[in-house]
C-alpha atoms as a PDB file:
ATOM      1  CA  UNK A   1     -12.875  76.688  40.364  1.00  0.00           C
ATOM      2  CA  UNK A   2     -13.931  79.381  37.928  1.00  0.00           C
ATOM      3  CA  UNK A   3     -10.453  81.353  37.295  1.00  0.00           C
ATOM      4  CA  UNK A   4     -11.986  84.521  38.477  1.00  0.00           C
ATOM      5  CA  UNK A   5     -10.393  87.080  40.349  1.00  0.00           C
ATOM      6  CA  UNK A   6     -12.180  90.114  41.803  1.00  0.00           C
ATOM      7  CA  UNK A   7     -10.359  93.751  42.375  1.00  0.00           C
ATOM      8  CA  UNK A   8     -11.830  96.844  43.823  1.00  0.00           C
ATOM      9  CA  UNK A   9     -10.466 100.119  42.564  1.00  0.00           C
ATOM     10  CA  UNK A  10     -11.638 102.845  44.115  1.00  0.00           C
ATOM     11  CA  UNK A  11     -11.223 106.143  42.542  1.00  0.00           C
ATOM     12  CA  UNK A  12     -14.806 108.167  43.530  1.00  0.00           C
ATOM     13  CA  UNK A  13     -14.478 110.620  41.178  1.00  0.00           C
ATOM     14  CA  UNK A  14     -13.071 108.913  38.214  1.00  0.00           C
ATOM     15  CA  UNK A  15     -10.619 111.383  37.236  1.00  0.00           C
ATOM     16  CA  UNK A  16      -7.786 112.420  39.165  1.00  0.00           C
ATOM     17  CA  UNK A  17      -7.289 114.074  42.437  1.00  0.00           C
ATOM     18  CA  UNK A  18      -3.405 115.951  42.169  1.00  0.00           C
ATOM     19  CA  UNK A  19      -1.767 117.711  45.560  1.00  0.00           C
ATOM     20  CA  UNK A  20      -0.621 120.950  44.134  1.00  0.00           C
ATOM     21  CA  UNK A  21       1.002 123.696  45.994  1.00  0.00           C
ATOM     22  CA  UNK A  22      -2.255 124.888  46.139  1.00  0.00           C
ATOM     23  CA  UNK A  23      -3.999 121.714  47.880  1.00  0.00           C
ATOM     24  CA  UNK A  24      -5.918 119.175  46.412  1.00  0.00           C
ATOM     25  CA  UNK A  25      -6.870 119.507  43.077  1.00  0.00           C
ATOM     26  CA  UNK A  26      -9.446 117.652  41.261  1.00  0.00           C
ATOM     27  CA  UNK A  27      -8.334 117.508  37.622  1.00  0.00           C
ATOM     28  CA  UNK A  28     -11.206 117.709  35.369  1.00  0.00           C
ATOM     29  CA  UNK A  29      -9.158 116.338  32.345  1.00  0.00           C
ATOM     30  CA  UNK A  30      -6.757 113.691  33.673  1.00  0.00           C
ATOM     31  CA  UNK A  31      -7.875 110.141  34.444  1.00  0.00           C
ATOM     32  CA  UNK A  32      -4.045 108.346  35.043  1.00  0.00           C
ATOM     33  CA  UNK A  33      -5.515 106.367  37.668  1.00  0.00           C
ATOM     34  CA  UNK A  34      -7.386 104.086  34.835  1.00  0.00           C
ATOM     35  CA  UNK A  35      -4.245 102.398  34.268  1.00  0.00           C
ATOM     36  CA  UNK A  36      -5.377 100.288  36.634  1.00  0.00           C
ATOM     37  CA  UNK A  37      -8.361  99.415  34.446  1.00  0.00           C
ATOM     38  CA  UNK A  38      -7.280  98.345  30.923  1.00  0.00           C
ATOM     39  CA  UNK A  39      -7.328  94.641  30.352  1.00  0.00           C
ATOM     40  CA  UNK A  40     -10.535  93.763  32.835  1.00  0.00           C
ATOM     41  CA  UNK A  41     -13.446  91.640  31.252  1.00  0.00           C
ATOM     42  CA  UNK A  42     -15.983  93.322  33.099  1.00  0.00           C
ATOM     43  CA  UNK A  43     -15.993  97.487  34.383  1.00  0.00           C
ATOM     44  CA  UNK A  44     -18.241  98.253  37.015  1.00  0.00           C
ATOM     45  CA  UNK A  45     -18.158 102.595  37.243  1.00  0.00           C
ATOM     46  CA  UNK A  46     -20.421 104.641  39.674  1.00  0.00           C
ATOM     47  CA  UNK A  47     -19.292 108.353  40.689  1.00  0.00           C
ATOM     48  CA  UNK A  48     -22.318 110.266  41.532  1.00  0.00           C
ATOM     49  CA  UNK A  49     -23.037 110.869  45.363  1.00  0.00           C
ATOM     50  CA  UNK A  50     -19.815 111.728  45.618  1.00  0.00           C
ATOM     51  CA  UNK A  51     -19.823 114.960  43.629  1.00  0.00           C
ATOM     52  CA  UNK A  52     -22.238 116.632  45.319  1.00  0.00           C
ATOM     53  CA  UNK A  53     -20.162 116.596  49.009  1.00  0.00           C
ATOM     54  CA  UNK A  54     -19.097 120.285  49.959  1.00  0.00           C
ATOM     55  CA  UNK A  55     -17.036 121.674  52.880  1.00  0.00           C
ATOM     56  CA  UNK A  56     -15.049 119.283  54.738  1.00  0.00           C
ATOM     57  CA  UNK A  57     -16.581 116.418  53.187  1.00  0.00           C
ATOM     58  CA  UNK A  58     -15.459 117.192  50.029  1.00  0.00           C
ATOM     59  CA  UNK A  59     -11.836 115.567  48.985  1.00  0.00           C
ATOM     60  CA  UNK A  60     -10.433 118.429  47.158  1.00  0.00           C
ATOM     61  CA  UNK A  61      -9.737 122.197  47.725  1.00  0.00           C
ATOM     62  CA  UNK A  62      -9.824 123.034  44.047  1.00  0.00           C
ATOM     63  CA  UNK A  63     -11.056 122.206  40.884  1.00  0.00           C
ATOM     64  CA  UNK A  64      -8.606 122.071  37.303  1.00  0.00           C
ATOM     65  CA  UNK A  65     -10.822 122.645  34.269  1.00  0.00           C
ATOM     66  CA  UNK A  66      -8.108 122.188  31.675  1.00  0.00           C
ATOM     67  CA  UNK A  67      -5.668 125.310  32.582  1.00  0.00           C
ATOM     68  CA  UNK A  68      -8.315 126.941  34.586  1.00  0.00           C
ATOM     69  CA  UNK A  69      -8.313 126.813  38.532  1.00  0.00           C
ATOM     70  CA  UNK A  70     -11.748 127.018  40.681  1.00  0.00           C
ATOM     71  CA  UNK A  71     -12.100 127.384  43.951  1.00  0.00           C
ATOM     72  CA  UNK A  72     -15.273 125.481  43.232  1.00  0.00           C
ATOM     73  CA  UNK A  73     -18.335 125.454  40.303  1.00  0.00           C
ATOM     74  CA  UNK A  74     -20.976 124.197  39.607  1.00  0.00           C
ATOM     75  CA  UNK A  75     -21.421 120.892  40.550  1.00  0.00           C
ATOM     76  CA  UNK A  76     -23.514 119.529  37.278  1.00  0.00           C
ATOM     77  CA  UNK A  77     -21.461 120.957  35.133  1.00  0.00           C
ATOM     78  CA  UNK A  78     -18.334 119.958  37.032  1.00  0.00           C
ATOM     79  CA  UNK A  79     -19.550 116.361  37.079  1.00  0.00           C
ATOM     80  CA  UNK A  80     -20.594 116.146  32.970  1.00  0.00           C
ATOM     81  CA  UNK A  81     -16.689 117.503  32.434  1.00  0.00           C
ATOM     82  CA  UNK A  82     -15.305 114.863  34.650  1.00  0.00           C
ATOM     83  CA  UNK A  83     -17.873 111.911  33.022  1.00  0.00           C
ATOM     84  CA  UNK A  84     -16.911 113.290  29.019  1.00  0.00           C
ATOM     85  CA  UNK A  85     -13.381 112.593  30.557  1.00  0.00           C
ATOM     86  CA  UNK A  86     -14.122 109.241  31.386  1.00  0.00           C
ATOM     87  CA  UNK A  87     -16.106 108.720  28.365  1.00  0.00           C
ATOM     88  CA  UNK A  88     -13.600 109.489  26.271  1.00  0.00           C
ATOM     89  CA  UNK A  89     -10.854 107.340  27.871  1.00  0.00           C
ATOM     90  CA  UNK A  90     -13.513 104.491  27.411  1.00  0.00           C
ATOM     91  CA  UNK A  91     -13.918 105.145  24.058  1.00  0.00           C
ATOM     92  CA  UNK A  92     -10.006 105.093  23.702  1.00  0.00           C
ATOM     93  CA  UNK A  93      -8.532 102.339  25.793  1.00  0.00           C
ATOM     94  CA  UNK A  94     -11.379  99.652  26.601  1.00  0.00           C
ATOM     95  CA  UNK A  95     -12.127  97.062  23.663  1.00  0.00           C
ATOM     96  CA  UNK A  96     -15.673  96.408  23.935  1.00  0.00           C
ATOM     97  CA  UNK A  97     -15.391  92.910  21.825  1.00  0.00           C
ATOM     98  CA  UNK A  98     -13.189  91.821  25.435  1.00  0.00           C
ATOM     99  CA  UNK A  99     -14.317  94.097  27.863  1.00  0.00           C
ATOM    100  CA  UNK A 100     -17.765  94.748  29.061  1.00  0.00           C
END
């Protein structure tokens, strides 16, 4: 009746998870999965729990901090990298006059 049409996009970590020869790598600095988000009216983003999994529960076997490769770090510090990354692709691509 309304128009509206609702999509999920999951993406837990906000930026990108890349298979490498190495394994999984979560890339710090790359969010090309936000394609998927330019052009909503409304953005709905929540990351945390999901940073602080370790082991097996965690979805990567490495960490990309620009050119540098972690077997892990800390997770803070790991998370406000990955959040100024998102930050920063808001502040780029989403037009808050349309999009809230």
């Amino acid at each position: 009746e309304y128009g509206v049409t609702l999509y999920v996009y999951r993406t837990p970590y906000l930026v990108d998870i890349v298979r490498e020869k190495v394994g999984a790598v979560l890339h710090l600095n790359s969010i090309n999965g936000g394609k998927a988000w330019k052009g909503m009216d409304v953005l709905i983003f929540n990351s945390w729990h999901w940073w602080t999994h370790k082991g097996k529960s965690q979805a990567w076997d490495y960490i990309r901090d620009g050119s540098a490769l972690h077997k892990d770090m800390n997770r803070l510090l790991a998370y406000y990298k990955g959040l100024s990354t998102w930050a920063k692709w808001v502040d780029t691509n989403v037009d808050t006059t349309k999009t809230k």
